[in-house]
PDB file of N, CA and C in Angstrom:
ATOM      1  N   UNK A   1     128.268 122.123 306.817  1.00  0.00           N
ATOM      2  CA  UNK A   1     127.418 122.794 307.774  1.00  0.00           C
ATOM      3  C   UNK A   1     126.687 123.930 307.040  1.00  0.00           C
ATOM      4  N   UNK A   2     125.615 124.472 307.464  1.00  0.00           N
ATOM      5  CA  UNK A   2     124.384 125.299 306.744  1.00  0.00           C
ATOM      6  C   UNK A   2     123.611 125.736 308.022  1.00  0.00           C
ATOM      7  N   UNK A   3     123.468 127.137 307.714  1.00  0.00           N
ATOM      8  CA  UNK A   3     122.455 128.039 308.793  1.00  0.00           C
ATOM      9  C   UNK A   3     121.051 127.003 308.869  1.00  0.00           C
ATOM     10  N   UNK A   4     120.225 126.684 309.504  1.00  0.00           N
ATOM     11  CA  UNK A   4     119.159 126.027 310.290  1.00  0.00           C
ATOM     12  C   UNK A   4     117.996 127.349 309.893  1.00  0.00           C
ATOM     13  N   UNK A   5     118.255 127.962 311.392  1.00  0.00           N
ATOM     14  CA  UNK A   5     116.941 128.417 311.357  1.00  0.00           C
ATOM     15  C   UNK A   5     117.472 129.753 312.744  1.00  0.00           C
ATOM     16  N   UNK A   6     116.718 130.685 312.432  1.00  0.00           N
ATOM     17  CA  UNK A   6     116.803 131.722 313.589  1.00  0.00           C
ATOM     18  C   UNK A   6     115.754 132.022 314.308  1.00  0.00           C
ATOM     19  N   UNK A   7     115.966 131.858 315.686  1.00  0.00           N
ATOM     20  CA  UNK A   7     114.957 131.974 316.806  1.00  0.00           C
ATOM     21  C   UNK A   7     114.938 133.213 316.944  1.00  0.00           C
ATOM     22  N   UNK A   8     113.634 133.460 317.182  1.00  0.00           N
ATOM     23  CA  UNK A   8     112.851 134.801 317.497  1.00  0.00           C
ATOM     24  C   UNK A   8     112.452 135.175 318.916  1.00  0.00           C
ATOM     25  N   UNK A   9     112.802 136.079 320.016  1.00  0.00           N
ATOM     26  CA  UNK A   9     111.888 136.239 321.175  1.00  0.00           C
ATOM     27  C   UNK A   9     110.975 137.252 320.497  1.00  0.00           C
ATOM     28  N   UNK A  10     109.808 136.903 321.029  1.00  0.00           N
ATOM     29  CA  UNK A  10     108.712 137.931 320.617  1.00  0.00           C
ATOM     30  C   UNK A  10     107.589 138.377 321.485  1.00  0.00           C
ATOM     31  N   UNK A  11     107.270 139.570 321.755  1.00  0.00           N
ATOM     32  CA  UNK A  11     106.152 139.795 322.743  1.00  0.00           C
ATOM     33  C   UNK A  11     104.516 139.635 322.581  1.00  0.00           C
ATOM     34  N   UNK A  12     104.292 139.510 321.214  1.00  0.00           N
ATOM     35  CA  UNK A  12     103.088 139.002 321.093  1.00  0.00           C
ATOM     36  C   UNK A  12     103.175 137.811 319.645  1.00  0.00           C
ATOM     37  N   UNK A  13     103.141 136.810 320.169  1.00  0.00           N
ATOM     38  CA  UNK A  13     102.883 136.142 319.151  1.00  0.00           C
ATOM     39  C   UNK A  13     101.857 135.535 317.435  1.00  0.00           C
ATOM     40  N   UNK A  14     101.165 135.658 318.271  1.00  0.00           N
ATOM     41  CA  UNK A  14      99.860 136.124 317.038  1.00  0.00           C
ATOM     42  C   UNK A  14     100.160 137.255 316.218  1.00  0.00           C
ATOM     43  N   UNK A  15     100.496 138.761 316.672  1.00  0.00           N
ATOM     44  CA  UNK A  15     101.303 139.801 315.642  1.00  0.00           C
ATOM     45  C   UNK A  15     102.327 139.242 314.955  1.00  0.00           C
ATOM     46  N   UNK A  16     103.123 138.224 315.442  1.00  0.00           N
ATOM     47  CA  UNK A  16     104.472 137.722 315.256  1.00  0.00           C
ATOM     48  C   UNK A  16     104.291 137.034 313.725  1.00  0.00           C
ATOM     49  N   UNK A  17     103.293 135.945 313.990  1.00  0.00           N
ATOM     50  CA  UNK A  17     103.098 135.100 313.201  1.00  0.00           C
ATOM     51  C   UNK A  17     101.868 135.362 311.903  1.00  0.00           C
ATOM     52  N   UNK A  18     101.230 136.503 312.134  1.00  0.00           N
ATOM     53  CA  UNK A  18     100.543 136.974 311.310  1.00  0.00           C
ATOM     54  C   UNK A  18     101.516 137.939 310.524  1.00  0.00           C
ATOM     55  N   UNK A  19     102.963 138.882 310.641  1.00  0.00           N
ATOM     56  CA  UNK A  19     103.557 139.069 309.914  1.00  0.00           C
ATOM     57  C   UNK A  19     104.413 138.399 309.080  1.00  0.00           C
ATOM     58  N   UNK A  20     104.809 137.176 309.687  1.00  0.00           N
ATOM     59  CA  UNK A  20     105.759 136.805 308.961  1.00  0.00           C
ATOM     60  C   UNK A  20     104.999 135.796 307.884  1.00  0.00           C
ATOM     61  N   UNK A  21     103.949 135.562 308.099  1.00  0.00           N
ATOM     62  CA  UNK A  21     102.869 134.358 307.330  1.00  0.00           C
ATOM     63  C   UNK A  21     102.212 135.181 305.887  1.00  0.00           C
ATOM     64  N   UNK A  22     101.642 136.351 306.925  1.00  0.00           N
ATOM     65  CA  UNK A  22     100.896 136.868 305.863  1.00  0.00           C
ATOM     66  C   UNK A  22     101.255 137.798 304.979  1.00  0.00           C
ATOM     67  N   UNK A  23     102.634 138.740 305.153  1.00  0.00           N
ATOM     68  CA  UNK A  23     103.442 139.637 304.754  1.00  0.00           C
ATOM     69  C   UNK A  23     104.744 138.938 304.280  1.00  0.00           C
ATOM     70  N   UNK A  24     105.419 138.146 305.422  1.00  0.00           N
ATOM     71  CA  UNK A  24     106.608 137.678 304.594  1.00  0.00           C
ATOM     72  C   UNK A  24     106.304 136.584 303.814  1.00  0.00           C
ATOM     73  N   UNK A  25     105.287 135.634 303.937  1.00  0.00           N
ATOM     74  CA  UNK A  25     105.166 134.663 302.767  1.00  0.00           C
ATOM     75  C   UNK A  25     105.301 133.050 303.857  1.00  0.00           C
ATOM     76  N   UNK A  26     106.122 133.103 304.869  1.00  0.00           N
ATOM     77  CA  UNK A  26     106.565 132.198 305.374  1.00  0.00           C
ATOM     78  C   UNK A  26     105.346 131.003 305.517  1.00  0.00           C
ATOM     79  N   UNK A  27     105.006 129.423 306.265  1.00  0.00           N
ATOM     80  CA  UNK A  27     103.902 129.226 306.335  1.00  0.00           C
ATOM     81  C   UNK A  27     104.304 128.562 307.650  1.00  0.00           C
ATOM     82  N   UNK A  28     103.304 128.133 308.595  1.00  0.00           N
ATOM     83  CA  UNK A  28     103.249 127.875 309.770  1.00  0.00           C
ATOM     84  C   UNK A  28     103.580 126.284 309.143  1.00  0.00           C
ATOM     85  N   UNK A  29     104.579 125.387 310.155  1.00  0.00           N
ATOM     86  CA  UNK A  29     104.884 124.349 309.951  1.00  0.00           C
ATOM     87  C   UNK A  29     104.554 123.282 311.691  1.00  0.00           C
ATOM     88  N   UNK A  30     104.805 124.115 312.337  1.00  0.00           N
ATOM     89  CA  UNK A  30     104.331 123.443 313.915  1.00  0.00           C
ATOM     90  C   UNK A  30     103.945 124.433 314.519  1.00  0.00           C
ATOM     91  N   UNK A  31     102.924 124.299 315.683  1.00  0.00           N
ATOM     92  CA  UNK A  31     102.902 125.197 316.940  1.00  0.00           C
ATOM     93  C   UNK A  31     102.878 124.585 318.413  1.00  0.00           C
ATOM     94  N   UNK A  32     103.662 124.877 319.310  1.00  0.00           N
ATOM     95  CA  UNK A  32     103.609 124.322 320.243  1.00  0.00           C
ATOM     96  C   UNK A  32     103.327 125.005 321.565  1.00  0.00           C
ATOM     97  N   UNK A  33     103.055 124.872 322.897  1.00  0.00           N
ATOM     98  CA  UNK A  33     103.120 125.432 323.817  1.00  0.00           C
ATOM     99  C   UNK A  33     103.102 125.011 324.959  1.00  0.00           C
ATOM    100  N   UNK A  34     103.402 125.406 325.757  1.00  0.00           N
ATOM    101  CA  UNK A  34     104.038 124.317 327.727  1.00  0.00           C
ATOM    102  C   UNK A  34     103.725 125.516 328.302  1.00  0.00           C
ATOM    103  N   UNK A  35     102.668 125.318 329.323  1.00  0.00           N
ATOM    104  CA  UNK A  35     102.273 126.650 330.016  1.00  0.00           C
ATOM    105  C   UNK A  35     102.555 128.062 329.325  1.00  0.00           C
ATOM    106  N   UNK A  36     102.874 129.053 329.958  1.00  0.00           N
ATOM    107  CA  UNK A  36     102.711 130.069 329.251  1.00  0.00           C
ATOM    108  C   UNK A  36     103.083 130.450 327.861  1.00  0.00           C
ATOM    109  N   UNK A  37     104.124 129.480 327.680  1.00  0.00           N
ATOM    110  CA  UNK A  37     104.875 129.364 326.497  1.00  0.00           C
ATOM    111  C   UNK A  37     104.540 128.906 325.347  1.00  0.00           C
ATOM    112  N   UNK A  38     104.700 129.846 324.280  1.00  0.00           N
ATOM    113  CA  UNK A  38     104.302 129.929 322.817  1.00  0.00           C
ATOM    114  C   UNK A  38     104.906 129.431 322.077  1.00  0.00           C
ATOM    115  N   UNK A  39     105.593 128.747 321.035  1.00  0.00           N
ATOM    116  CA  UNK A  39     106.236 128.338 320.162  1.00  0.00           C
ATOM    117  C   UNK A  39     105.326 128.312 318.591  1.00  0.00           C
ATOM    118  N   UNK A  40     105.761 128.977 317.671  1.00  0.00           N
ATOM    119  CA  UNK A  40     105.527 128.611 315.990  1.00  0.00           C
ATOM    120  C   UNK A  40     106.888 128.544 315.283  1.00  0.00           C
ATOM    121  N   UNK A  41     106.959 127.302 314.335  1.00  0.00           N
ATOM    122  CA  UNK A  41     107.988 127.184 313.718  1.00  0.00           C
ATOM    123  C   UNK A  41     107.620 127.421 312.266  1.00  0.00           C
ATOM    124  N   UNK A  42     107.875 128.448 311.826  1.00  0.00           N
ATOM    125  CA  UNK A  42     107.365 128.972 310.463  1.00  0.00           C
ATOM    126  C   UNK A  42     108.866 128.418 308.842  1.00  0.00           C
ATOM    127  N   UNK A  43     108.252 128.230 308.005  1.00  0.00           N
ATOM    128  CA  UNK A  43     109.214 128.114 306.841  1.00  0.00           C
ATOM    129  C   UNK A  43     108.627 128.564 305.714  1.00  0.00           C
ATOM    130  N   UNK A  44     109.677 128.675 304.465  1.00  0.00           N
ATOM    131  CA  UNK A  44     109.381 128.734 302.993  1.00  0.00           C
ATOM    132  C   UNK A  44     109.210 127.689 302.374  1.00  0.00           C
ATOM    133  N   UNK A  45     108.515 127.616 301.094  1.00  0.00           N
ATOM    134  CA  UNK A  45     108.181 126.248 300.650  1.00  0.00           C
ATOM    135  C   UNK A  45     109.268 124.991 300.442  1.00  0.00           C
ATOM    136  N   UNK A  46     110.192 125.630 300.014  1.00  0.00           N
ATOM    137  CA  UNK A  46     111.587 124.558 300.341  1.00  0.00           C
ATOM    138  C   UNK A  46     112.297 124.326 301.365  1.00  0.00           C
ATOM    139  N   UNK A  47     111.611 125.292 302.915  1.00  0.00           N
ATOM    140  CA  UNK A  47     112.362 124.779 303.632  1.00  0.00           C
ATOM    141  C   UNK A  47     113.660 125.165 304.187  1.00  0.00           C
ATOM    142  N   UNK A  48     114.093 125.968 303.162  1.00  0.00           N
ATOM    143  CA  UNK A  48     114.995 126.911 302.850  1.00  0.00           C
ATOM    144  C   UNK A  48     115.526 127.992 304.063  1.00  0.00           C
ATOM    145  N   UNK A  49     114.649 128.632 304.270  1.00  0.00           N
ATOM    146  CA  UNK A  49     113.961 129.284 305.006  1.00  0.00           C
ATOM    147  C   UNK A  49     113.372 129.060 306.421  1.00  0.00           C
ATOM    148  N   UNK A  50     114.281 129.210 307.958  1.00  0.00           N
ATOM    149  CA  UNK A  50     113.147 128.834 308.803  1.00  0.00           C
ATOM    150  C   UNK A  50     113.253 129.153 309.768  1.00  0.00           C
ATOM    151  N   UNK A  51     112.333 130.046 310.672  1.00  0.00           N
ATOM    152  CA  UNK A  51     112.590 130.908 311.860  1.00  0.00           C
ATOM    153  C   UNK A  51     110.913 130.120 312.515  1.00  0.00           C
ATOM    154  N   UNK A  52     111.802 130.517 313.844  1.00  0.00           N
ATOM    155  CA  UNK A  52     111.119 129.879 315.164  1.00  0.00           C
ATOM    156  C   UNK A  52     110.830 131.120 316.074  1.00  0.00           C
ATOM    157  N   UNK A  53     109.250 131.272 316.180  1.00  0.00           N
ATOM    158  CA  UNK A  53     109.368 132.433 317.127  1.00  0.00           C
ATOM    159  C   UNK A  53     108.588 131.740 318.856  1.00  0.00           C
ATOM    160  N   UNK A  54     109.346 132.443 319.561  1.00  0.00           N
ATOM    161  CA  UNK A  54     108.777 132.104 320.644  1.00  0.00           C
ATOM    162  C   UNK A  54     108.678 133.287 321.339  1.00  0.00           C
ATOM    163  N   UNK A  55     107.450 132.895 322.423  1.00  0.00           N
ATOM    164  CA  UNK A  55     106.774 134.003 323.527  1.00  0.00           C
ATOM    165  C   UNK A  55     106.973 132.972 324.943  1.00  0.00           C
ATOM    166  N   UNK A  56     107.804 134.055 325.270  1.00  0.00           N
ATOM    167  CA  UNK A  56     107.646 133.476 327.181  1.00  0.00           C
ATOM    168  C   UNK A  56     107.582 134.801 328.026  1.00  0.00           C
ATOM    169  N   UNK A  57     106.405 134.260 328.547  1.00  0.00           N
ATOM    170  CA  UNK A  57     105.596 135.924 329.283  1.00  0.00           C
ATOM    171  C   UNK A  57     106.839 136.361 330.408  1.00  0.00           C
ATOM    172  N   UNK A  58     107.935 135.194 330.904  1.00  0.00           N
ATOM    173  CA  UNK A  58     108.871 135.473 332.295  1.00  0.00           C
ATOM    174  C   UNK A  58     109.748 135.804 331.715  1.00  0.00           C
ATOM    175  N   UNK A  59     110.491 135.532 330.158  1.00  0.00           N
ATOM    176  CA  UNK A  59     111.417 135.863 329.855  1.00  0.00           C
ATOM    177  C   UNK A  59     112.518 137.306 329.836  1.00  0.00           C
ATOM    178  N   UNK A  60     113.438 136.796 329.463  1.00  0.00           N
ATOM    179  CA  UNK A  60     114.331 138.287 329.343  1.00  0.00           C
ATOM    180  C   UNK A  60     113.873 139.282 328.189  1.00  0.00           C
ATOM    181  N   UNK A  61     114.005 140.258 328.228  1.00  0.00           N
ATOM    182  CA  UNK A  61     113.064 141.632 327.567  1.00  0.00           C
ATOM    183  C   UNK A  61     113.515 141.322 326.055  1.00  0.00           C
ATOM    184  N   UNK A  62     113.008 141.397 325.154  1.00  0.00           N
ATOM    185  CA  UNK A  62     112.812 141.116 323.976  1.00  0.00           C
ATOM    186  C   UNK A  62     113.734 142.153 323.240  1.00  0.00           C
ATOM    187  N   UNK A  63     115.267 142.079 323.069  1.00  0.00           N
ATOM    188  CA  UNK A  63     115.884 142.999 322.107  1.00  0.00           C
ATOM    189  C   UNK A  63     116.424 142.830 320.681  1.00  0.00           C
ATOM    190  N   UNK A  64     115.777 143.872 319.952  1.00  0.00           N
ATOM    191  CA  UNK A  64     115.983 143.630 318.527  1.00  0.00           C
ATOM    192  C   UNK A  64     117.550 144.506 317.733  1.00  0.00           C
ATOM    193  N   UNK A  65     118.095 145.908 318.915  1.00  0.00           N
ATOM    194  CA  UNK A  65     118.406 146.651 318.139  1.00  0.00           C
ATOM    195  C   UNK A  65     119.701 145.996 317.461  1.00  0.00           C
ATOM    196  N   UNK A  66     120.300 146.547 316.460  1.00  0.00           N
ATOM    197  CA  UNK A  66     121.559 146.244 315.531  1.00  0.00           C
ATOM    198  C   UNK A  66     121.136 144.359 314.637  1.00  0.00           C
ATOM    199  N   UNK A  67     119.919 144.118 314.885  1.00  0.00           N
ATOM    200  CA  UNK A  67     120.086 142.821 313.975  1.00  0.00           C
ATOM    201  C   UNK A  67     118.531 143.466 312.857  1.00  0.00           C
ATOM    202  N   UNK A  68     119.414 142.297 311.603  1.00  0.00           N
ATOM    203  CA  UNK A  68     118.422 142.610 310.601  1.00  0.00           C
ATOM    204  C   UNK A  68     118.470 141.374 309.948  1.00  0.00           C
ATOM    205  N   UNK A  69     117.472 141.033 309.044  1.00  0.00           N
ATOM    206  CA  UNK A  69     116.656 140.037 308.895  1.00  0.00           C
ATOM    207  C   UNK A  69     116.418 139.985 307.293  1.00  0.00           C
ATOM    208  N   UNK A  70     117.402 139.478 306.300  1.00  0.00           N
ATOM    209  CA  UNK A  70     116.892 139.812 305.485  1.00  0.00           C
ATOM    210  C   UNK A  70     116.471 138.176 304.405  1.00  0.00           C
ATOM    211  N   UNK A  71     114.777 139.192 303.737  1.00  0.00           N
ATOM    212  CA  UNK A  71     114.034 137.967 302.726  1.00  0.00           C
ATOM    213  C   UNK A  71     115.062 138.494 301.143  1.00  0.00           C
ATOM    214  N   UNK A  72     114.750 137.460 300.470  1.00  0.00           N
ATOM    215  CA  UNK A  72     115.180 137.924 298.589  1.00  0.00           C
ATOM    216  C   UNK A  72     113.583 137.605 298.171  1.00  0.00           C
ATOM    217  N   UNK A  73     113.206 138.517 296.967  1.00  0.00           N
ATOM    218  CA  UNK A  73     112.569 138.593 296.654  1.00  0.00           C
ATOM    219  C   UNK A  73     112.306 139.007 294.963  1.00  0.00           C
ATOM    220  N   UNK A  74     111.314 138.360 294.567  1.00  0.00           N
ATOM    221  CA  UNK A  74     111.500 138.668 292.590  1.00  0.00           C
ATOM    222  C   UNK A  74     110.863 139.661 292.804  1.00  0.00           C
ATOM    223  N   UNK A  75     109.297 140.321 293.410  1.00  0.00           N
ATOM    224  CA  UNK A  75     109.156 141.633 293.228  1.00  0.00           C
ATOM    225  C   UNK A  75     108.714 142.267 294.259  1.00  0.00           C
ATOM    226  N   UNK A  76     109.881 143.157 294.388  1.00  0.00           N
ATOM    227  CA  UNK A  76     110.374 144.259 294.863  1.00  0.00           C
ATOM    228  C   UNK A  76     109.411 145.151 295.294  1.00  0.00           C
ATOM    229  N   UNK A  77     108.804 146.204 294.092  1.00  0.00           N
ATOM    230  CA  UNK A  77     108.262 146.922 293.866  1.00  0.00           C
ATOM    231  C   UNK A  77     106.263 146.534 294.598  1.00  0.00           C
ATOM    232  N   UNK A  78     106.325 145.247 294.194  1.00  0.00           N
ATOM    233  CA  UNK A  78     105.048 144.680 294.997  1.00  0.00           C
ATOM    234  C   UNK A  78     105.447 144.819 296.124  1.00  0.00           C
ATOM    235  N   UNK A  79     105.991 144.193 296.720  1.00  0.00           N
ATOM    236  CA  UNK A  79     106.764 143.698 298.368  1.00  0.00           C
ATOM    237  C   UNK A  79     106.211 145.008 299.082  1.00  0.00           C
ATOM    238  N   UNK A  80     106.898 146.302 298.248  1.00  0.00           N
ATOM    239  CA  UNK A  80     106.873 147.152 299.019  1.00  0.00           C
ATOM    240  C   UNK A  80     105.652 148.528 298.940  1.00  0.00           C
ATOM    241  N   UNK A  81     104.817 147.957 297.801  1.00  0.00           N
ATOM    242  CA  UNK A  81     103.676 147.985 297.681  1.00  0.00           C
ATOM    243  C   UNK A  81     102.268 147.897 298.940  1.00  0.00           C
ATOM    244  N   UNK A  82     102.110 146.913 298.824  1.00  0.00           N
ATOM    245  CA  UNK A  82     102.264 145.476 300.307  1.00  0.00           C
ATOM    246  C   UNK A  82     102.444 146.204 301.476  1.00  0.00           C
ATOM    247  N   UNK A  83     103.680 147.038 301.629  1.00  0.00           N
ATOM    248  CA  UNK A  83     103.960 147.027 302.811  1.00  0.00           C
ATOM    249  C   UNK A  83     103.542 148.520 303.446  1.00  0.00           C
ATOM    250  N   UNK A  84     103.472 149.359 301.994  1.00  0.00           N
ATOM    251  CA  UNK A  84     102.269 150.453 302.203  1.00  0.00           C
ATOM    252  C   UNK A  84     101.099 150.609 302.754  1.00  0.00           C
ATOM    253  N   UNK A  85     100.299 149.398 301.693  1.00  0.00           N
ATOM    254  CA  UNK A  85      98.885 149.194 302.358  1.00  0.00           C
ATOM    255  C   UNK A  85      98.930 148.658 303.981  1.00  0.00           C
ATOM    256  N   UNK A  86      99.811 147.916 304.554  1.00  0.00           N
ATOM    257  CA  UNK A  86      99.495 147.425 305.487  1.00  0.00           C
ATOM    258  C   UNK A  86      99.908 148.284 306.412  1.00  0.00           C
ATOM    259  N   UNK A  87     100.366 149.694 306.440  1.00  0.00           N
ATOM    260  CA  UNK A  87     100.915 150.813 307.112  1.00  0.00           C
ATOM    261  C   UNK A  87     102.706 150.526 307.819  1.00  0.00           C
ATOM    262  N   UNK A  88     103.241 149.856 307.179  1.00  0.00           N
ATOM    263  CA  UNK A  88     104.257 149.139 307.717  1.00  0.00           C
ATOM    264  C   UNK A  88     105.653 150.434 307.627  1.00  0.00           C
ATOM    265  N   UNK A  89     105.653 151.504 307.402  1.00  0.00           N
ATOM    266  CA  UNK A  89     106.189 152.692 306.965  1.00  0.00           C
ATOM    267  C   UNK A  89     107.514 151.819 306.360  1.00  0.00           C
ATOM    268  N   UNK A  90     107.710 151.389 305.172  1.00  0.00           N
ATOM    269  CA  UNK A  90     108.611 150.979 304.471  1.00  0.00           C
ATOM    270  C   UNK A  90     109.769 152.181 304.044  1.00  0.00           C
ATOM    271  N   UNK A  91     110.781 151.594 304.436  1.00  0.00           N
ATOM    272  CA  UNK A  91     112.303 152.389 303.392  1.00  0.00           C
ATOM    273  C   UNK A  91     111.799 153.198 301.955  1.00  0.00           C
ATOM    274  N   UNK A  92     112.219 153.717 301.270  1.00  0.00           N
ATOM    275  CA  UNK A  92     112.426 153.937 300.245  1.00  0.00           C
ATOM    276  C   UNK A  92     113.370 152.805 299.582  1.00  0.00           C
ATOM    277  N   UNK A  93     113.302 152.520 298.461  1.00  0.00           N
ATOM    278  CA  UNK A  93     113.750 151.624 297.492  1.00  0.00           C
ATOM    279  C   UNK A  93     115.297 152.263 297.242  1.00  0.00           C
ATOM    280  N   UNK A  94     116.322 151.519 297.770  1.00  0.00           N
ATOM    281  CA  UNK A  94     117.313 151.687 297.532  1.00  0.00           C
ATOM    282  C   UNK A  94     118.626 150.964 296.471  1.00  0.00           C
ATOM    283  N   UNK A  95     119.037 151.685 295.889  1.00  0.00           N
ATOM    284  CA  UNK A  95     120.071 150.985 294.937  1.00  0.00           C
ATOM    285  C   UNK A  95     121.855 150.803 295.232  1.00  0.00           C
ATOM    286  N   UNK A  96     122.087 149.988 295.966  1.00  0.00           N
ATOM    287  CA  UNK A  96     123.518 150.003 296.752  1.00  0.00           C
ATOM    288  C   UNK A  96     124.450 150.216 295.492  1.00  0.00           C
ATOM    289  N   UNK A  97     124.043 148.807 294.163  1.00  0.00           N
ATOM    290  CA  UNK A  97     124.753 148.884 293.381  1.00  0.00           C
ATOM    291  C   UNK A  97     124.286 147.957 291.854  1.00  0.00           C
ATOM    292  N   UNK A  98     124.232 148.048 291.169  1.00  0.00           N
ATOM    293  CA  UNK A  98     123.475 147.535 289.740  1.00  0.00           C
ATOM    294  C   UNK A  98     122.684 145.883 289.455  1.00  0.00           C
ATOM    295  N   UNK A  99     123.403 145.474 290.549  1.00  0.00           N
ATOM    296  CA  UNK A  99     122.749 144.432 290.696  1.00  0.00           C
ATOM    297  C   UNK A  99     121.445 143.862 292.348  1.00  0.00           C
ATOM    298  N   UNK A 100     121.473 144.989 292.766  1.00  0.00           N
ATOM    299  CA  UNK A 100     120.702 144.687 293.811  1.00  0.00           C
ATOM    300  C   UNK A 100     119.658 145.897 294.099  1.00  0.00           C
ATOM    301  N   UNK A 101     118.739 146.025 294.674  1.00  0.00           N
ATOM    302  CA  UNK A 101     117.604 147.314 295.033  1.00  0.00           C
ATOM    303  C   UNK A 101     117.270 146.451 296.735  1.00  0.00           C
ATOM    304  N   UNK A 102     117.055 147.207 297.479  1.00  0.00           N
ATOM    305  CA  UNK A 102     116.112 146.913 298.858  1.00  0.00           C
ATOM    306  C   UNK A 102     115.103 148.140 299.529  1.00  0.00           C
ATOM    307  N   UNK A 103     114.704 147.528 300.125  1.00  0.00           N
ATOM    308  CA  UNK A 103     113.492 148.135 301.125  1.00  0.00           C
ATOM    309  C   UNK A 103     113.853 147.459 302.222  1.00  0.00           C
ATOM    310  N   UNK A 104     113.833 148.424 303.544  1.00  0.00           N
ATOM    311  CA  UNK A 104     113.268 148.085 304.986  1.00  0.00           C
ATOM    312  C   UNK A 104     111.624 148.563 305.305  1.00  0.00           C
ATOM    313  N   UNK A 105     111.488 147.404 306.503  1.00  0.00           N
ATOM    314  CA  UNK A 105     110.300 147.605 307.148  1.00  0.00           C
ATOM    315  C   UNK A 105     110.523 146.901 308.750  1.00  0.00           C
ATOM    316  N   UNK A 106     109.940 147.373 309.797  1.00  0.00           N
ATOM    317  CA  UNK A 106     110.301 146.645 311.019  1.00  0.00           C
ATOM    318  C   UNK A 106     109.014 145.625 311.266  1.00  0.00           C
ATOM    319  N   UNK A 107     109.675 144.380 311.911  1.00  0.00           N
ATOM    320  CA  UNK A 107     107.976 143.519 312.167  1.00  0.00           C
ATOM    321  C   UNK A 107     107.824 143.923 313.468  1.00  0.00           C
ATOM    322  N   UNK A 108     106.875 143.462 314.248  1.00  0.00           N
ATOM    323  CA  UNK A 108     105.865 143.882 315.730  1.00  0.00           C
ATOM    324  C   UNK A 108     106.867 144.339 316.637  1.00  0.00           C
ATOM    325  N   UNK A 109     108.144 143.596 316.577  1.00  0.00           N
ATOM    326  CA  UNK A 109     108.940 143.875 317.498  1.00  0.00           C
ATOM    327  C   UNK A 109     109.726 144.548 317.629  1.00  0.00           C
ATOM    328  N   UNK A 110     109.773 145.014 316.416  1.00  0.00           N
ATOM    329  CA  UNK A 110     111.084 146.456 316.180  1.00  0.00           C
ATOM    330  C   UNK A 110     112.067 145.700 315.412  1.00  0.00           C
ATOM    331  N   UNK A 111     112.168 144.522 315.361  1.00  0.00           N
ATOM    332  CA  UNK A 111     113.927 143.932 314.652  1.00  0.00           C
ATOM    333  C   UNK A 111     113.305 144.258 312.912  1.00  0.00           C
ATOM    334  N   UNK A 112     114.395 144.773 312.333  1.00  0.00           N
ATOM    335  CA  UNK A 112     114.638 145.445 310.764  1.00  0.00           C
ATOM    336  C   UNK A 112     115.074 144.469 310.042  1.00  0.00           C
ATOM    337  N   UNK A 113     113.449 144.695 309.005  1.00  0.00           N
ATOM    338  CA  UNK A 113     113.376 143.129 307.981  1.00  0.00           C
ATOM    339  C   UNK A 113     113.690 143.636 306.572  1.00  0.00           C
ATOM    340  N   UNK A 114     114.610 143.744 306.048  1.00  0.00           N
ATOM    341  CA  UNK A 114     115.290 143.762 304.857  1.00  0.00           C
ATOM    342  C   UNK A 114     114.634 143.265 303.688  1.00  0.00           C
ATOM    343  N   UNK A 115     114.055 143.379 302.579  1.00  0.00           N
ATOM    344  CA  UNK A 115     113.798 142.795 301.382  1.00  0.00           C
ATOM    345  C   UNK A 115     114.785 143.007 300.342  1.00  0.00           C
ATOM    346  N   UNK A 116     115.419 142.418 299.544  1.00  0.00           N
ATOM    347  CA  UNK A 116     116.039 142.422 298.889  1.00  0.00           C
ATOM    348  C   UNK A 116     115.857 142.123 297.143  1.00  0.00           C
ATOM    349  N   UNK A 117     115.943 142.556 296.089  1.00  0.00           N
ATOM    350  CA  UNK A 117     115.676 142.034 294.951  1.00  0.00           C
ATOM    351  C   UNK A 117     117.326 141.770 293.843  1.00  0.00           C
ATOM    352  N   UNK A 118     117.685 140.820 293.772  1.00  0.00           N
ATOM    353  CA  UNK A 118     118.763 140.477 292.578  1.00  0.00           C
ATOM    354  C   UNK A 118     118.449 140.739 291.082  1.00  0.00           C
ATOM    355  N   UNK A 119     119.082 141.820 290.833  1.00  0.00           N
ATOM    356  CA  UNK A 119     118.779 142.414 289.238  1.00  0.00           C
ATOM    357  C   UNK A 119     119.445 141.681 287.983  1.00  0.00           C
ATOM    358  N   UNK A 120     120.431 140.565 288.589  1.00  0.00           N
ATOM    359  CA  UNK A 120     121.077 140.014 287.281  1.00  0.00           C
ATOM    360  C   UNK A 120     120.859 138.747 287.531  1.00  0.00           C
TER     361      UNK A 120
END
């Protein structure tokens, strides 16, 4: 058995999917929708990788707090570069321990997206 994929509630979708496409890297793989309802199923090139966000205008209120979301990444220092220009008020670059550095940033919805870089 192997993690799938994590579903997203989200309040605007288009913000949704323009962060995670154009900032996290991810690429749109389906989009679907049934009356009010939004669906994009986004992945990484292997697949690896794959979150489903959906918008339902009736749904239950969209809560992000205590979950976090984290990408790996080779550079770091770009990532969070990146996340300057796009006003995304990024973490400071943190060093837990010799083999790892991260940055936070929150996407549209408030849930805390982790970048991560492996130093060895």
């Amino acid at each position: 058995m192997h993690f799938y994929q994590l579903i997203i509630r989200v309040r605007d979708i288009e913000k949704s999917i323009k962060f995670y496409e154009e900032f996290v890297g991810l690429t749109i793989q389906k989009r679907l929708s049934q009356g009010d309802w939004r669906i994009a199923f986004l992945a990484d090139q292997e697949g690896a990788t794959q979150i489903e966000l959906v918008y339902m205008p009736e749904g239950v209120k969209v809560e992000t707090k205590g979950l976090t979301i984290c990408f790996q990444t080779d550079d770091l220092d770009g990532l969070r570069e990146k996340a300057l220009a796009w006003d995304l008020n990024p973490s400071d670059i943190r060093f837990p321990d010799p083999e790892n550095r991260y940055f936070y940033v929150y996407d549209p919805d408030g849930l805390s997206i982790e970048f991560k870089q492996k130093m060895a």
